[in-house]
PDB file of N, CA and C in Angstrom:
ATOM      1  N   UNK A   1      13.338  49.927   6.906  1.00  0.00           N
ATOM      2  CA  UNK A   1      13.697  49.134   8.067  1.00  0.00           C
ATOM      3  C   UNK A   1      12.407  48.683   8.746  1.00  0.00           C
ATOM      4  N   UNK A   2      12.248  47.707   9.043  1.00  0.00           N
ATOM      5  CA  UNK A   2      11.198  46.840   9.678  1.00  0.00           C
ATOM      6  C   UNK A   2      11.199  47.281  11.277  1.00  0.00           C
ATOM      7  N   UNK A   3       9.930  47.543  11.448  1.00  0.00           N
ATOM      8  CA  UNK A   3       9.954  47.779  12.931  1.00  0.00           C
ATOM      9  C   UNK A   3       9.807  46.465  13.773  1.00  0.00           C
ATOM     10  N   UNK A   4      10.166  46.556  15.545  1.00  0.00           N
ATOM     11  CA  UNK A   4      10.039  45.552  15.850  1.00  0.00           C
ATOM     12  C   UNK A   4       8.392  44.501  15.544  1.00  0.00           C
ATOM     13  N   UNK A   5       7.049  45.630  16.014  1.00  0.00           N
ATOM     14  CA  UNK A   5       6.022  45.359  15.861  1.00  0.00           C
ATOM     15  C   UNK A   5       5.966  44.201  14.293  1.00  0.00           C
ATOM     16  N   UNK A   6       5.955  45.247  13.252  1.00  0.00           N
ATOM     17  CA  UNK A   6       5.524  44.357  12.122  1.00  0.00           C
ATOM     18  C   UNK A   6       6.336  42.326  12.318  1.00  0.00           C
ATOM     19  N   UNK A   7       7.217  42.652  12.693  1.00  0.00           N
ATOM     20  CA  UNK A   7       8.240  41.165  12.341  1.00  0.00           C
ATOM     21  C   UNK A   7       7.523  40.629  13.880  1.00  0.00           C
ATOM     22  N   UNK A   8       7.433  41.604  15.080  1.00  0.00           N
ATOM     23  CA  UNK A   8       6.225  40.028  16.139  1.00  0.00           C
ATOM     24  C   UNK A   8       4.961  39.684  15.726  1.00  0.00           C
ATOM     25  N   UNK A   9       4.025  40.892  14.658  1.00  0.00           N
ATOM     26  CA  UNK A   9       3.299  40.234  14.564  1.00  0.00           C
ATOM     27  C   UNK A   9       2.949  39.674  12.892  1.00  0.00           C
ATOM     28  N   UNK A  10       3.956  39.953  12.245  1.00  0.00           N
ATOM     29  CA  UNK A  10       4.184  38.976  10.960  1.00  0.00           C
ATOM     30  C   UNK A  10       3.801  37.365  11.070  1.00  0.00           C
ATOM     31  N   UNK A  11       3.083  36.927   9.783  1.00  0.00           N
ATOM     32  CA  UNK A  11       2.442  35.315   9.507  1.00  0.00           C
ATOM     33  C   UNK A  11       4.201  34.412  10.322  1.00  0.00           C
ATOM     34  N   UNK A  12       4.200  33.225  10.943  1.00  0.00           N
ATOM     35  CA  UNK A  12       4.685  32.573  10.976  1.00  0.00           C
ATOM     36  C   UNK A  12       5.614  31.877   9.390  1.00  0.00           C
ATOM     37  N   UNK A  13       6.641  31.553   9.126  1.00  0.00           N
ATOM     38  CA  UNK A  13       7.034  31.480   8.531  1.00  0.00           C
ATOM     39  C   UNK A  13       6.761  30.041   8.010  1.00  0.00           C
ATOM     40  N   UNK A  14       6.227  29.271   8.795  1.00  0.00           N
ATOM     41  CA  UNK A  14       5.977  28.001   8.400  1.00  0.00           C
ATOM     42  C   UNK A  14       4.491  27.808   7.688  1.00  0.00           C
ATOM     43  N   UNK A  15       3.406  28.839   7.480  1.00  0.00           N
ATOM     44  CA  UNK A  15       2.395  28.735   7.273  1.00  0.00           C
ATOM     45  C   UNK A  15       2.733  28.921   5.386  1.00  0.00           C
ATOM     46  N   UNK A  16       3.866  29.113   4.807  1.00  0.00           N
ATOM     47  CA  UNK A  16       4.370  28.933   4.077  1.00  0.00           C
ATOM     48  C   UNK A  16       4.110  27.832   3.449  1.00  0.00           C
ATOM     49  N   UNK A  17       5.083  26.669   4.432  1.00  0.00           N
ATOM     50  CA  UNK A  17       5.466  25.372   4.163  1.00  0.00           C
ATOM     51  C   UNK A  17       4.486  24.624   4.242  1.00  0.00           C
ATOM     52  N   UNK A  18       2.795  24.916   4.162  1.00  0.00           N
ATOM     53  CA  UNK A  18       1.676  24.167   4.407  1.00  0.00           C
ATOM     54  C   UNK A  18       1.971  23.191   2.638  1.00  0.00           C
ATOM     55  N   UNK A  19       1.851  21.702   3.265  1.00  0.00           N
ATOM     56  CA  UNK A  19       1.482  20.777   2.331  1.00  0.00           C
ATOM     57  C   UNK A  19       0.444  20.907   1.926  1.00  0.00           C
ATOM     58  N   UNK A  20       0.215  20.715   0.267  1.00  0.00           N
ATOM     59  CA  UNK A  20      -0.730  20.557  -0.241  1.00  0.00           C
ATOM     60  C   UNK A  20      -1.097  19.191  -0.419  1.00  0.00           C
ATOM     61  N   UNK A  21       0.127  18.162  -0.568  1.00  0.00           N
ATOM     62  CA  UNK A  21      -0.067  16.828  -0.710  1.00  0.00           C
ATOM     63  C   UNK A  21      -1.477  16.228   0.621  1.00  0.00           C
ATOM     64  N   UNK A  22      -2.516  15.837   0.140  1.00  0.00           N
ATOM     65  CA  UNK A  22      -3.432  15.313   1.044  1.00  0.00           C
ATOM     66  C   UNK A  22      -3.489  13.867   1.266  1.00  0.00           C
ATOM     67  N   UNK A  23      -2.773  13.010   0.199  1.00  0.00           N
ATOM     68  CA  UNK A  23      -2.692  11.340   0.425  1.00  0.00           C
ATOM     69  C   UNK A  23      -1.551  10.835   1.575  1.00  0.00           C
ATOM     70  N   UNK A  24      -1.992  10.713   2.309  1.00  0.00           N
ATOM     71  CA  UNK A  24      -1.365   9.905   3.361  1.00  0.00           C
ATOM     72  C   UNK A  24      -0.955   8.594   3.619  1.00  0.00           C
ATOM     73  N   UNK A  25      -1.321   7.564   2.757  1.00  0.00           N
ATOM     74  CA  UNK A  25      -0.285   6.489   2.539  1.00  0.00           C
ATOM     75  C   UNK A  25       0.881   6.453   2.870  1.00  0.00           C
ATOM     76  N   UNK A  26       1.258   5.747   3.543  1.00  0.00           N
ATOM     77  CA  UNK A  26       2.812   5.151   3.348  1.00  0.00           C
ATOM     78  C   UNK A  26       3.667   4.094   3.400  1.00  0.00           C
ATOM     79  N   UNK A  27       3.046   3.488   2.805  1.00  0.00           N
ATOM     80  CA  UNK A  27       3.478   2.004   2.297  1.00  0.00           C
ATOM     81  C   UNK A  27       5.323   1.726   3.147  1.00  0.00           C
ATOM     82  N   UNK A  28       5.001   1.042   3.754  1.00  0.00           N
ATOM     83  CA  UNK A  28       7.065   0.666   4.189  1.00  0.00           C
ATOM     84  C   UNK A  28       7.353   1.975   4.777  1.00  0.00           C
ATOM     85  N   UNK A  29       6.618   3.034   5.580  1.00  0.00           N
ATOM     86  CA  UNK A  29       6.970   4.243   6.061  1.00  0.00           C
ATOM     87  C   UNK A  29       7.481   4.991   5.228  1.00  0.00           C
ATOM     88  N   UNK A  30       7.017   5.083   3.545  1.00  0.00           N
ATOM     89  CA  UNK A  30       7.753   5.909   2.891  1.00  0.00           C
ATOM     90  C   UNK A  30       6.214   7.273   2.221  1.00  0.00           C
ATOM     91  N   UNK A  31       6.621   8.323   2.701  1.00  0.00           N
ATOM     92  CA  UNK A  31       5.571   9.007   2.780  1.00  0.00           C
ATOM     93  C   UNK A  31       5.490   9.765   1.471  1.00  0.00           C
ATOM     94  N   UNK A  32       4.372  10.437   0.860  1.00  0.00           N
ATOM     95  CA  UNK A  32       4.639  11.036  -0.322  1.00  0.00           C
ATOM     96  C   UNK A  32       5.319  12.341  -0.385  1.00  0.00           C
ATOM     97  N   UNK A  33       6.053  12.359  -1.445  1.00  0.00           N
ATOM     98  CA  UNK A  33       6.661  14.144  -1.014  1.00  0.00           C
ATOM     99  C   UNK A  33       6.001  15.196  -1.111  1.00  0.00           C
ATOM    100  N   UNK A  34       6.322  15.787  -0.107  1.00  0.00           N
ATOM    101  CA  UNK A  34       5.531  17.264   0.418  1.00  0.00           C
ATOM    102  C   UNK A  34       5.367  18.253  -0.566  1.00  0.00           C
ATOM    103  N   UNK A  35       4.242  19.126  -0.848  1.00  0.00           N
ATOM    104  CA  UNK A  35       3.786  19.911  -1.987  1.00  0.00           C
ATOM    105  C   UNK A  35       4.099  20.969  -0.827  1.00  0.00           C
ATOM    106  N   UNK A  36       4.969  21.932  -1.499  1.00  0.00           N
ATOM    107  CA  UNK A  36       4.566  23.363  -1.044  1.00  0.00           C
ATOM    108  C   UNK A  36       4.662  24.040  -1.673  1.00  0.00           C
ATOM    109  N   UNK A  37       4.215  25.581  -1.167  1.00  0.00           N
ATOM    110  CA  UNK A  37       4.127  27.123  -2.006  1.00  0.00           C
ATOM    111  C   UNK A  37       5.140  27.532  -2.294  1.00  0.00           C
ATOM    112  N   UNK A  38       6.078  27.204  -3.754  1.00  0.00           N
ATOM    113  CA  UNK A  38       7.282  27.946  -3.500  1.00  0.00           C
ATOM    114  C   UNK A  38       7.204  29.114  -3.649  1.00  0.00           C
ATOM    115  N   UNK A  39       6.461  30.267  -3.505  1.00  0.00           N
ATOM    116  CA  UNK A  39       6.600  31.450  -3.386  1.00  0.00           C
ATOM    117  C   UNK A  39       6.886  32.215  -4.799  1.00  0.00           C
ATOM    118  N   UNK A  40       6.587  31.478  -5.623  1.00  0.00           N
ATOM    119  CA  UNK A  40       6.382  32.336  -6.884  1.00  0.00           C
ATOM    120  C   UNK A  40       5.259  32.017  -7.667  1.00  0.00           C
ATOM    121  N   UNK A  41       4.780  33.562  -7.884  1.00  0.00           N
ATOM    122  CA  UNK A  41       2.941  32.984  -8.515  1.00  0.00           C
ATOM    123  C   UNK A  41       3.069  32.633  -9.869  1.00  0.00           C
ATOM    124  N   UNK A  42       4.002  32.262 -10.490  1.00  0.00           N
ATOM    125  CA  UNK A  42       4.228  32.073 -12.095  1.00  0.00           C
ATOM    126  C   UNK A  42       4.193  30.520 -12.153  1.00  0.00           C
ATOM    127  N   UNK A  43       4.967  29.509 -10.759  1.00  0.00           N
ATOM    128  CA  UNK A  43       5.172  28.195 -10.633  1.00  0.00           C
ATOM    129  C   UNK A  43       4.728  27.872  -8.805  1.00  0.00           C
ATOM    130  N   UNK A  44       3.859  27.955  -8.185  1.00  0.00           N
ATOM    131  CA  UNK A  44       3.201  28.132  -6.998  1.00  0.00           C
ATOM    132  C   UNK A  44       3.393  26.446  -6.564  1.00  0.00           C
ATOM    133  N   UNK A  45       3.627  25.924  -7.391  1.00  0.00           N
ATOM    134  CA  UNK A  45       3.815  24.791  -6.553  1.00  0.00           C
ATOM    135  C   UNK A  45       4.893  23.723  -6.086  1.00  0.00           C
ATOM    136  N   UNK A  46       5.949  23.603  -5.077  1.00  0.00           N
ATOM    137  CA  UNK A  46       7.225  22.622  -5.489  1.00  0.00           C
ATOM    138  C   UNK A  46       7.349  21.772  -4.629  1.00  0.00           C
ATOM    139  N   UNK A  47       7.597  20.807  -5.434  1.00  0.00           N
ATOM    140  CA  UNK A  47       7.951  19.329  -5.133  1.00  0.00           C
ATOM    141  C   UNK A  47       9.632  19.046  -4.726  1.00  0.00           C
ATOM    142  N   UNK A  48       9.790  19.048  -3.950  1.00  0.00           N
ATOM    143  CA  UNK A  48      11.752  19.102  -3.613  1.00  0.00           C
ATOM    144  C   UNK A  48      11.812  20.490  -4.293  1.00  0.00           C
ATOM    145  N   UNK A  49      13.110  20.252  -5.350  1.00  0.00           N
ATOM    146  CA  UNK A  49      13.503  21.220  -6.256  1.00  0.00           C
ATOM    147  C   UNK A  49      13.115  21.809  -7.210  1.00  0.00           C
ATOM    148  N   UNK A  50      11.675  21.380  -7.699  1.00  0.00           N
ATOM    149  CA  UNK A  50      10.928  21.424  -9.120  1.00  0.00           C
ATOM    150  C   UNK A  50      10.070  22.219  -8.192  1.00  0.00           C
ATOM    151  N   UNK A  51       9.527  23.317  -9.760  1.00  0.00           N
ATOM    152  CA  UNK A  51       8.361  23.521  -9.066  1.00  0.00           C
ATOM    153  C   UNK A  51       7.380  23.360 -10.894  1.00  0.00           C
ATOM    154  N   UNK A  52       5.749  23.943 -10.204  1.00  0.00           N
ATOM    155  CA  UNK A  52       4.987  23.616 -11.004  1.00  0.00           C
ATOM    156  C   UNK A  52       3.961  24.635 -11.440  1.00  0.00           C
ATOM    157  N   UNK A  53       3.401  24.770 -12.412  1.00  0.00           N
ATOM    158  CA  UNK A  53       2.238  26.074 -13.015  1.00  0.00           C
ATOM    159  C   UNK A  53       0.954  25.329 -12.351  1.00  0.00           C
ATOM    160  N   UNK A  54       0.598  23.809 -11.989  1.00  0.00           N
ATOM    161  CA  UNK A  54      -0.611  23.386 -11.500  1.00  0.00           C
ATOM    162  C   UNK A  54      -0.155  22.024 -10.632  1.00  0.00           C
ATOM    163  N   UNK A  55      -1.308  22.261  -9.758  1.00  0.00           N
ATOM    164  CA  UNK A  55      -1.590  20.915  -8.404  1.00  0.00           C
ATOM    165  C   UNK A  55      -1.434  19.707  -9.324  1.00  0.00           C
ATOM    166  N   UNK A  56      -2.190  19.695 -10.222  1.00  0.00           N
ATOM    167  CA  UNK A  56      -2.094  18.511 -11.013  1.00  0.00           C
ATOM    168  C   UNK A  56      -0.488  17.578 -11.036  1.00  0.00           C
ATOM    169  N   UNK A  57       0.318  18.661 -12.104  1.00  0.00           N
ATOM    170  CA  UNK A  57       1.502  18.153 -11.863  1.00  0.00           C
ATOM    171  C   UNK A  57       2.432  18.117 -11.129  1.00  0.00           C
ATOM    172  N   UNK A  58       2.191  18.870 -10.202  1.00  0.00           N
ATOM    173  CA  UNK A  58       2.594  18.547  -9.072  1.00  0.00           C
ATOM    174  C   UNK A  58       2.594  17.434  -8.423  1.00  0.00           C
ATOM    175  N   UNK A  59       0.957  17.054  -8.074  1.00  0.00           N
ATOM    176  CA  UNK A  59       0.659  15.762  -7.636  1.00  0.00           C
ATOM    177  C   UNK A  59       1.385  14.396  -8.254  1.00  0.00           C
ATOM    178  N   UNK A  60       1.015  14.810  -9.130  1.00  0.00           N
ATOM    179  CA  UNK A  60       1.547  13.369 -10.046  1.00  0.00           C
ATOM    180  C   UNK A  60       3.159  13.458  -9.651  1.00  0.00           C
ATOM    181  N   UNK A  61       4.057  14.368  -9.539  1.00  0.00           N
ATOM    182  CA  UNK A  61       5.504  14.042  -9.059  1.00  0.00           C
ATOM    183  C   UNK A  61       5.748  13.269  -8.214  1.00  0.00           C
ATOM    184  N   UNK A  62       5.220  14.287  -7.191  1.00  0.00           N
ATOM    185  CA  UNK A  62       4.536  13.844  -5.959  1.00  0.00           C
ATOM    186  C   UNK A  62       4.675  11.828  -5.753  1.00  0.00           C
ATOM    187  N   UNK A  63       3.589  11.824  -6.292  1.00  0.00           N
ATOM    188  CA  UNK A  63       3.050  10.183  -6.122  1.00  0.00           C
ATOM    189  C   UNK A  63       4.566   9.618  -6.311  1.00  0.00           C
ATOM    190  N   UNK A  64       4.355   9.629  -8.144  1.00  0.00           N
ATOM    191  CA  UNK A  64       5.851   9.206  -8.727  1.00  0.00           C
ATOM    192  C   UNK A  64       7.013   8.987  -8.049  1.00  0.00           C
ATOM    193  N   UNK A  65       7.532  10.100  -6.866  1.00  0.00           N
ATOM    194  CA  UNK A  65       8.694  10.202  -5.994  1.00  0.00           C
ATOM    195  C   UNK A  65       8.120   9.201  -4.792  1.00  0.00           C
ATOM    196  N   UNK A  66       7.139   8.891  -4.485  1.00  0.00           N
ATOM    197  CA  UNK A  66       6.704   7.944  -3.523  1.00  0.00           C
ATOM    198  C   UNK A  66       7.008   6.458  -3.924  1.00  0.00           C
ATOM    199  N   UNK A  67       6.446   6.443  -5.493  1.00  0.00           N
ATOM    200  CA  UNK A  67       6.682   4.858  -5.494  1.00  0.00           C
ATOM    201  C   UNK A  67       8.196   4.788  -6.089  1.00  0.00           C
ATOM    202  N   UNK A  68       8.740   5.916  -6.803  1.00  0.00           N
ATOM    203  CA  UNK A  68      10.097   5.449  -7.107  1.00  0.00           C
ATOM    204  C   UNK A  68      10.831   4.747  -5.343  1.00  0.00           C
ATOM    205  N   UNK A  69      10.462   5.803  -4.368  1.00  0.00           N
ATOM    206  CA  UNK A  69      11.084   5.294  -3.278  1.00  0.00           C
ATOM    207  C   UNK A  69      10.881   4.448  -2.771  1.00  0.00           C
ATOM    208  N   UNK A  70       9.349   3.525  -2.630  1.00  0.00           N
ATOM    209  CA  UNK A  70       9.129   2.325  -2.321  1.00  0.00           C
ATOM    210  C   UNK A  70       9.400   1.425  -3.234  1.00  0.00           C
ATOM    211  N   UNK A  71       9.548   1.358  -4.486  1.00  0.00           N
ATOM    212  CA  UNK A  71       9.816   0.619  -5.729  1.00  0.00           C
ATOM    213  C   UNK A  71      11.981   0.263  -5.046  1.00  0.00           C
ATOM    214  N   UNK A  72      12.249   1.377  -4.762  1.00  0.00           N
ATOM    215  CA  UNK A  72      13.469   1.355  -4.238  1.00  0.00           C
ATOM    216  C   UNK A  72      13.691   0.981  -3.179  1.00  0.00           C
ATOM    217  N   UNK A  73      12.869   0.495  -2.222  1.00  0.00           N
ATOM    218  CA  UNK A  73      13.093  -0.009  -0.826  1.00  0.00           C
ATOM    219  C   UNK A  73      13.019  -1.651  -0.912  1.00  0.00           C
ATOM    220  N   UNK A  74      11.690  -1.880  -2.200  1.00  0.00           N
ATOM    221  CA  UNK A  74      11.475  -3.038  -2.427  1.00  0.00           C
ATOM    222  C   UNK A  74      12.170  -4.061  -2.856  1.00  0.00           C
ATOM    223  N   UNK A  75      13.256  -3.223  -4.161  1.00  0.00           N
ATOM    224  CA  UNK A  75      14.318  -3.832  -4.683  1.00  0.00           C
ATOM    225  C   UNK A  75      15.592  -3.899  -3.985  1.00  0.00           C
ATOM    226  N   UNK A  76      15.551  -3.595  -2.712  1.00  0.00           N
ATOM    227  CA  UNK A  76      16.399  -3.391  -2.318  1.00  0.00           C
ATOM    228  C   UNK A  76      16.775  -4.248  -0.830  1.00  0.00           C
ATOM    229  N   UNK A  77      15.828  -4.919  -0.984  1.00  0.00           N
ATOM    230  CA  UNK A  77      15.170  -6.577   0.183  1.00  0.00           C
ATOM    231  C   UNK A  77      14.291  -6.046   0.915  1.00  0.00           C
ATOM    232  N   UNK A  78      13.784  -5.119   1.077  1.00  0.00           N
ATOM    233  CA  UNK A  78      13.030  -4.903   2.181  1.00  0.00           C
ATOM    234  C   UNK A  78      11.995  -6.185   2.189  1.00  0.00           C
ATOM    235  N   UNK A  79      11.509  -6.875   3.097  1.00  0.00           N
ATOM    236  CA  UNK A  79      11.079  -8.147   3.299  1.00  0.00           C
ATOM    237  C   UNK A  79       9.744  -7.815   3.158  1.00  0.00           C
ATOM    238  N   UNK A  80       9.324  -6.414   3.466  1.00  0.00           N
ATOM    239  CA  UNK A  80       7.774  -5.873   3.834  1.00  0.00           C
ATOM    240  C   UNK A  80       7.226  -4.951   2.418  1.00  0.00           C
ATOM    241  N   UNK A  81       7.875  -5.043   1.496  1.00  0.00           N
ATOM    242  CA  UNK A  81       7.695  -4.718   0.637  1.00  0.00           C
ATOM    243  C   UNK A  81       7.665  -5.416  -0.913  1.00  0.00           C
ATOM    244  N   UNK A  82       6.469  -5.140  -1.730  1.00  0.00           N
ATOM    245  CA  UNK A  82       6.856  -5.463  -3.218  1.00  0.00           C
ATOM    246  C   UNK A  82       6.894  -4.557  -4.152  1.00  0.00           C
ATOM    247  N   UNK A  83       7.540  -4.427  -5.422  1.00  0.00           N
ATOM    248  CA  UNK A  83       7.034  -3.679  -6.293  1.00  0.00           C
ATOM    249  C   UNK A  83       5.729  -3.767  -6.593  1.00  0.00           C
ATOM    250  N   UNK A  84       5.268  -4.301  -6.675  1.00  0.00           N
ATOM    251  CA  UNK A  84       3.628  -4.522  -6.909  1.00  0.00           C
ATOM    252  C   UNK A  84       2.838  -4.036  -6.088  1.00  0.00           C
ATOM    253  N   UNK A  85       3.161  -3.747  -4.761  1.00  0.00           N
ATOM    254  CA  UNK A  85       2.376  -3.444  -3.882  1.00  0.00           C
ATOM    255  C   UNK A  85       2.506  -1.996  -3.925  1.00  0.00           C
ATOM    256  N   UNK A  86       3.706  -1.675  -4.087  1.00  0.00           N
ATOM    257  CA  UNK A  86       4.354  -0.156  -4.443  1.00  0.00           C
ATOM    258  C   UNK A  86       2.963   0.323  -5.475  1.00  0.00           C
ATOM    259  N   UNK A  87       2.933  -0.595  -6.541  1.00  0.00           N
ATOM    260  CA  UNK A  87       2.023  -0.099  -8.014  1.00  0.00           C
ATOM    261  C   UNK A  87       0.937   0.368  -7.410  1.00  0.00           C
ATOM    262  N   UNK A  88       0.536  -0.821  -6.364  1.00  0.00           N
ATOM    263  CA  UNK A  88      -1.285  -0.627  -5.829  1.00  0.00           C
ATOM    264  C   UNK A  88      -1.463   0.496  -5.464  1.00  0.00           C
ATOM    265  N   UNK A  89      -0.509   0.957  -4.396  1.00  0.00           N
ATOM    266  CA  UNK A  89      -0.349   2.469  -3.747  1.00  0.00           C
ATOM    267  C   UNK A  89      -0.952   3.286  -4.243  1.00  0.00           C
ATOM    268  N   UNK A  90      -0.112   3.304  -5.424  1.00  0.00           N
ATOM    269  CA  UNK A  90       0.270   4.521  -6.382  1.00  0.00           C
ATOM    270  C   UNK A  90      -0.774   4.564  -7.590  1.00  0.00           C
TER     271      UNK A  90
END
């Protein structure tokens, strides 16, 4: 049983959820998806529902889920958007 002490002065639970994603772009307000620690050291890194053995592929989801979504905003009339411009982004 956890005493009160340990759980007030236990890490914040959000220091968890620290993004690794560092590109800040966001083309049409569509931001890249958030890298975090999913908490297992075998796949340490997840993208939504996936997770990953390295940053690398991670990243690259990452991006990928950015321009699928601007690629999808674009085709979809956004007036402020192109696929092409989506590409440059990315």
């Amino acid at each position: 049983i956890l005493s009160f002490a340990s759980i007030a002065l236990a890490a914040p639970l959000t220091e968890r959820a620290a993004n690794f994603q560092s590109f800040t772009g966001a083309l049409g307000g569509i931001a890249a998806t958030p890298i975090v620690d999913s908490g297992n050291p075998d796949r340490p890194f997840q993208v939504k529902a996936d997770t990953f053995v390295n940053i690398g592929a991670a990243l690259q989801r990452s991006c990928d889920q950015q321009f699928n979504a601007c690629a999808n905003s674009a085709n979809g009339g956004n007036p402020d958007l192109s696929v092409s411009a989506c590409a440059v982004q990315q």
